[in-house]
C-alpha atoms as a PDB file:
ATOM      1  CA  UNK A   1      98.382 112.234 135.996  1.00  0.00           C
ATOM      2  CA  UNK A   2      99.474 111.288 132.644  1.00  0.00           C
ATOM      3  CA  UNK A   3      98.237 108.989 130.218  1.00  0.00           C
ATOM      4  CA  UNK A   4     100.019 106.072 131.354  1.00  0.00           C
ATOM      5  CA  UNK A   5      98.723 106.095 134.260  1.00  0.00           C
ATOM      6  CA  UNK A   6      95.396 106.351 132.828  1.00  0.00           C
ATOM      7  CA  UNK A   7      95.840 103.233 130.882  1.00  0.00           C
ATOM      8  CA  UNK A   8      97.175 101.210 133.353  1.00  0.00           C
ATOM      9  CA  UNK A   9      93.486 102.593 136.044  1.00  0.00           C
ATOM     10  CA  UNK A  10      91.338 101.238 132.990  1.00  0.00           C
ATOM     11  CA  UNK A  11      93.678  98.188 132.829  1.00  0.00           C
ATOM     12  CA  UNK A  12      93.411  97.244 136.300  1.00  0.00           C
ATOM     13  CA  UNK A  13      89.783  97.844 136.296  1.00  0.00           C
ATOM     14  CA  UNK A  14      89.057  96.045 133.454  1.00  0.00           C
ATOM     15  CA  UNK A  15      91.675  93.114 134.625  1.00  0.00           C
ATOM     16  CA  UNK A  16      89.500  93.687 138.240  1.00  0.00           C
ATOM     17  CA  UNK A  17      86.037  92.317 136.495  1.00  0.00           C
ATOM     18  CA  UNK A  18      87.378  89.899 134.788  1.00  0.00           C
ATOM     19  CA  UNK A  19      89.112  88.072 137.303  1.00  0.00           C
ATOM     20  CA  UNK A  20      85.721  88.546 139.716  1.00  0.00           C
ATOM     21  CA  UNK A  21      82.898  87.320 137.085  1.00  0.00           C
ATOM     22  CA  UNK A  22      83.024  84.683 135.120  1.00  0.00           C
ATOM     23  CA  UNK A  23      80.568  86.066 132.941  1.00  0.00           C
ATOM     24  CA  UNK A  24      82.636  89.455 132.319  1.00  0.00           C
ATOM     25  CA  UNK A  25      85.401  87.564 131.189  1.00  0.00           C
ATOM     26  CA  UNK A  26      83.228  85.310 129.014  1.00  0.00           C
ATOM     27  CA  UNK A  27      81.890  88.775 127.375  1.00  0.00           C
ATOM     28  CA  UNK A  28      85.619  90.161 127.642  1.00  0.00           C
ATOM     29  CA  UNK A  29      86.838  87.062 125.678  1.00  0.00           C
ATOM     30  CA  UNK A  30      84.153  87.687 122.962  1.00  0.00           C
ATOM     31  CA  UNK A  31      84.573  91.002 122.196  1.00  0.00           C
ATOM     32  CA  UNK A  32      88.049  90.677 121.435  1.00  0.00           C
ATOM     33  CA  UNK A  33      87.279  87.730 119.303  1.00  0.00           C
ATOM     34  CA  UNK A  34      84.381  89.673 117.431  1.00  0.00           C
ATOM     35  CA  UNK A  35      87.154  92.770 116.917  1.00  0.00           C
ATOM     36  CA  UNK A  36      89.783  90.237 116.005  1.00  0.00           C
ATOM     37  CA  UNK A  37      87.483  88.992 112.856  1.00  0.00           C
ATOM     38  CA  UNK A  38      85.928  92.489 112.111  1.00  0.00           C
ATOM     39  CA  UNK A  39      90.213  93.148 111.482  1.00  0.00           C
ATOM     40  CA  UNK A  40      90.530  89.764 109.825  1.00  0.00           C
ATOM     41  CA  UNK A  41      87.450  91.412 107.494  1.00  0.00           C
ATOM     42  CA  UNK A  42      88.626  94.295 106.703  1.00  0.00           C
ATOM     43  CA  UNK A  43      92.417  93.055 105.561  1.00  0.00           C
ATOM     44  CA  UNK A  44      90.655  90.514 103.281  1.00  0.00           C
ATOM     45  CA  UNK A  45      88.269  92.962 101.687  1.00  0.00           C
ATOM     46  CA  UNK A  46      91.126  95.329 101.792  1.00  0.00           C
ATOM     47  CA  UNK A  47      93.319  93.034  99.844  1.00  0.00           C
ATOM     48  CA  UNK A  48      90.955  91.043  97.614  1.00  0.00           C
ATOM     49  CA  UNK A  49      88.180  93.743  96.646  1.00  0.00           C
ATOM     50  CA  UNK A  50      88.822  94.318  92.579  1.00  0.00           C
ATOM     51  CA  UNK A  51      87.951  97.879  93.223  1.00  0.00           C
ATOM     52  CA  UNK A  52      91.258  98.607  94.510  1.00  0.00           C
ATOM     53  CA  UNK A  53      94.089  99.819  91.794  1.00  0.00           C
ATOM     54  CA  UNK A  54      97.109  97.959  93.253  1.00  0.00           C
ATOM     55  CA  UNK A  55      94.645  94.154  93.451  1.00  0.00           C
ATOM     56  CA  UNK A  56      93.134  95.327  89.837  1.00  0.00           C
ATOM     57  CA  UNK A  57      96.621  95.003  88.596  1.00  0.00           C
ATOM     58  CA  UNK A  58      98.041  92.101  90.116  1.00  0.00           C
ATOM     59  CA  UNK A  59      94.988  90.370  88.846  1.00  0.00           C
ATOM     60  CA  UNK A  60      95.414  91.533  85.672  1.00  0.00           C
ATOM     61  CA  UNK A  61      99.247  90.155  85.843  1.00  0.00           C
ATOM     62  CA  UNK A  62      98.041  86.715  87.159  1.00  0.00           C
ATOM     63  CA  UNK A  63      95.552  86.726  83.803  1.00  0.00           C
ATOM     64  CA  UNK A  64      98.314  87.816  81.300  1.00  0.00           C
ATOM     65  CA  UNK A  65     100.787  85.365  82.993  1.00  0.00           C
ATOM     66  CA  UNK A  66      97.819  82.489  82.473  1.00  0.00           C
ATOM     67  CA  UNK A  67      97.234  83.921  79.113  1.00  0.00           C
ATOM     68  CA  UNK A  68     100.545  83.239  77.725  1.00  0.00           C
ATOM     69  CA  UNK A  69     100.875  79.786  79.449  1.00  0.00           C
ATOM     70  CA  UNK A  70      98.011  78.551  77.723  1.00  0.00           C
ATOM     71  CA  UNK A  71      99.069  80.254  74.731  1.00  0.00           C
ATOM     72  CA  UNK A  72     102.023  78.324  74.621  1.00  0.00           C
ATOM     73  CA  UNK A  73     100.400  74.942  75.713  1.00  0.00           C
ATOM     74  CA  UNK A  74      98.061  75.283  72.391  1.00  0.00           C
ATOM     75  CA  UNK A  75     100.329  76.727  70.195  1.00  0.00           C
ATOM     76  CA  UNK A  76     102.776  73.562  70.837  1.00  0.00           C
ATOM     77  CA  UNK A  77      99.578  71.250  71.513  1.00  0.00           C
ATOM     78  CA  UNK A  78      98.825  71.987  67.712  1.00  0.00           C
ATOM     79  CA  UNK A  79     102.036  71.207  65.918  1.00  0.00           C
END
């Protein structure tokens, strides 16, 4: 037997419980909501956490960017 036939026994299984209880496919339907926002999690943290080199930067771009804007905006502002 190989694997996809494996995959598709656990799928019709799985697709067997579901369609029988109500309450499996409540629980079903949560799980893969609680896994879709542990994913949603992890790519935010991934992508906003200031520990990491490559957000580090592009913050530091966005500040040097603002910093010379407002640089500007005095330095005529004052004339």
């Amino acid at each position: 037997m190989n694997a996809q036939g494996v995959w598709f026994g656990l799928f019709v299984v799985v697709a067997y419980f579901v369609f029988t209880d109500k309450n499996v496919a409540a629980a079903f339907y949560y799980v893969i909501e609680l896994v879709n926002a542990k994913i949603k999690q992890r790519w935010w943290w991934m992508t906003q956490n200031p520990e990491n080199p490559v957000v580090k930067y592009f913050m530091w771009r966005r500040n040097m960017k603002l910093a010379k804007n407002l640089k500007k905006y005095f330095d005529e502002k004052n004339k």
